[in-house]
C-alpha atoms as a PDB file:
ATOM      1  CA  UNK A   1      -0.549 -10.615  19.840  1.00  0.00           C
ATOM      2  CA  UNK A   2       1.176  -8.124  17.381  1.00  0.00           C
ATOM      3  CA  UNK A   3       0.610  -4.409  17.062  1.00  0.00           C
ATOM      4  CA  UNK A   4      -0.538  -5.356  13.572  1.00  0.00           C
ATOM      5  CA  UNK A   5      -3.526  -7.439  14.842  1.00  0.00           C
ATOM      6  CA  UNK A   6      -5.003  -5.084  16.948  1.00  0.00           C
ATOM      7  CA  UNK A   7      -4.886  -1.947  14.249  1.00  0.00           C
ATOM      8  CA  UNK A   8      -7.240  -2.059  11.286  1.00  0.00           C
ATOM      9  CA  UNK A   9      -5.998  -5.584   9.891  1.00  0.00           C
ATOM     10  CA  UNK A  10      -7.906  -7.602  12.670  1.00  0.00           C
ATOM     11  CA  UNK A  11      -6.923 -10.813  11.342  1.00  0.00           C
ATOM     12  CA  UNK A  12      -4.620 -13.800  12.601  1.00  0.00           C
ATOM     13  CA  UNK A  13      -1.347 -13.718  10.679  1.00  0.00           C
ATOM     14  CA  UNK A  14      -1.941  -9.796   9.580  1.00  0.00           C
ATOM     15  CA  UNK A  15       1.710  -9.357  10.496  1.00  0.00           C
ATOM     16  CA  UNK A  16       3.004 -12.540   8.105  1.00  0.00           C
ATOM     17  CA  UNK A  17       5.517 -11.478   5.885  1.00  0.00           C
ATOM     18  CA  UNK A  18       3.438 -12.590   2.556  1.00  0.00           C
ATOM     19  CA  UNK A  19       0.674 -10.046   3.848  1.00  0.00           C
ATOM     20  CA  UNK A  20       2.724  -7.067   4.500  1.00  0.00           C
ATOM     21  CA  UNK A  21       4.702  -7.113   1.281  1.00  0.00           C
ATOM     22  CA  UNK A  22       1.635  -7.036  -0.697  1.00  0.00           C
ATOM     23  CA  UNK A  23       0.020  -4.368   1.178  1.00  0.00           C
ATOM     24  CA  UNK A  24       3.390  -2.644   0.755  1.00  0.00           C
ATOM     25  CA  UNK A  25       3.458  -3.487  -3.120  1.00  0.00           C
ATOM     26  CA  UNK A  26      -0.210  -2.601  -3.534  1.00  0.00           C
ATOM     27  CA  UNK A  27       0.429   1.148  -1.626  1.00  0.00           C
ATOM     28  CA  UNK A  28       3.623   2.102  -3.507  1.00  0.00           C
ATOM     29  CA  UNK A  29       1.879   0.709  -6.687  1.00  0.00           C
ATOM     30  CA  UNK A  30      -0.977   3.415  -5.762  1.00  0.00           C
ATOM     31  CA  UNK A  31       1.479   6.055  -4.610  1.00  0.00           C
ATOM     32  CA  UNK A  32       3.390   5.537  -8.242  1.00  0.00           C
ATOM     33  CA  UNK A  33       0.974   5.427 -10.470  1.00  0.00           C
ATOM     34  CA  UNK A  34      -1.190   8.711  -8.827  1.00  0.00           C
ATOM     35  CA  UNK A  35       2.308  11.131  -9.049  1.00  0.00           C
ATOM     36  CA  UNK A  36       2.679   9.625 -12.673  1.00  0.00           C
ATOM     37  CA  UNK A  37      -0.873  10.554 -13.410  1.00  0.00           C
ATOM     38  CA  UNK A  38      -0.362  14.056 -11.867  1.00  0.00           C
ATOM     39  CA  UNK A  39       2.838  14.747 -14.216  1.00  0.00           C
ATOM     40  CA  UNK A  40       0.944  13.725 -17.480  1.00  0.00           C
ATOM     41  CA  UNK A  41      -1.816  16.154 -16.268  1.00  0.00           C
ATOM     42  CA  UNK A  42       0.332  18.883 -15.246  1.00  0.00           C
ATOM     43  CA  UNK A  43       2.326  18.893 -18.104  1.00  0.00           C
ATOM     44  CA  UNK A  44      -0.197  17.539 -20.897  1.00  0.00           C
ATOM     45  CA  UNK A  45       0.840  18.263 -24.259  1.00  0.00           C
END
């Protein structure tokens, strides 16, 4: 049993490839699009 399985993804195969590249896609996504956000408001025009 992985690491992976035991933390807050209790599933089987939480530690398959597929799985963590779009959890890594989906939290960089996030991360992106809240700074971008944060520069329009900062700096509205």
């Amino acid at each position: 049993m992985s690491d992976l399985d035991r933390g807050i993804m209790k599933f089987k195969g939480a530690d398959s490839l597929k799985v963590v590249t779009i959890s890594t896609v989906l939290l960089l996504g996030a991360i992106a699009f809240l700074i971008f956000w944060a520069l329009q408001v900062a700096y509205a025009t």
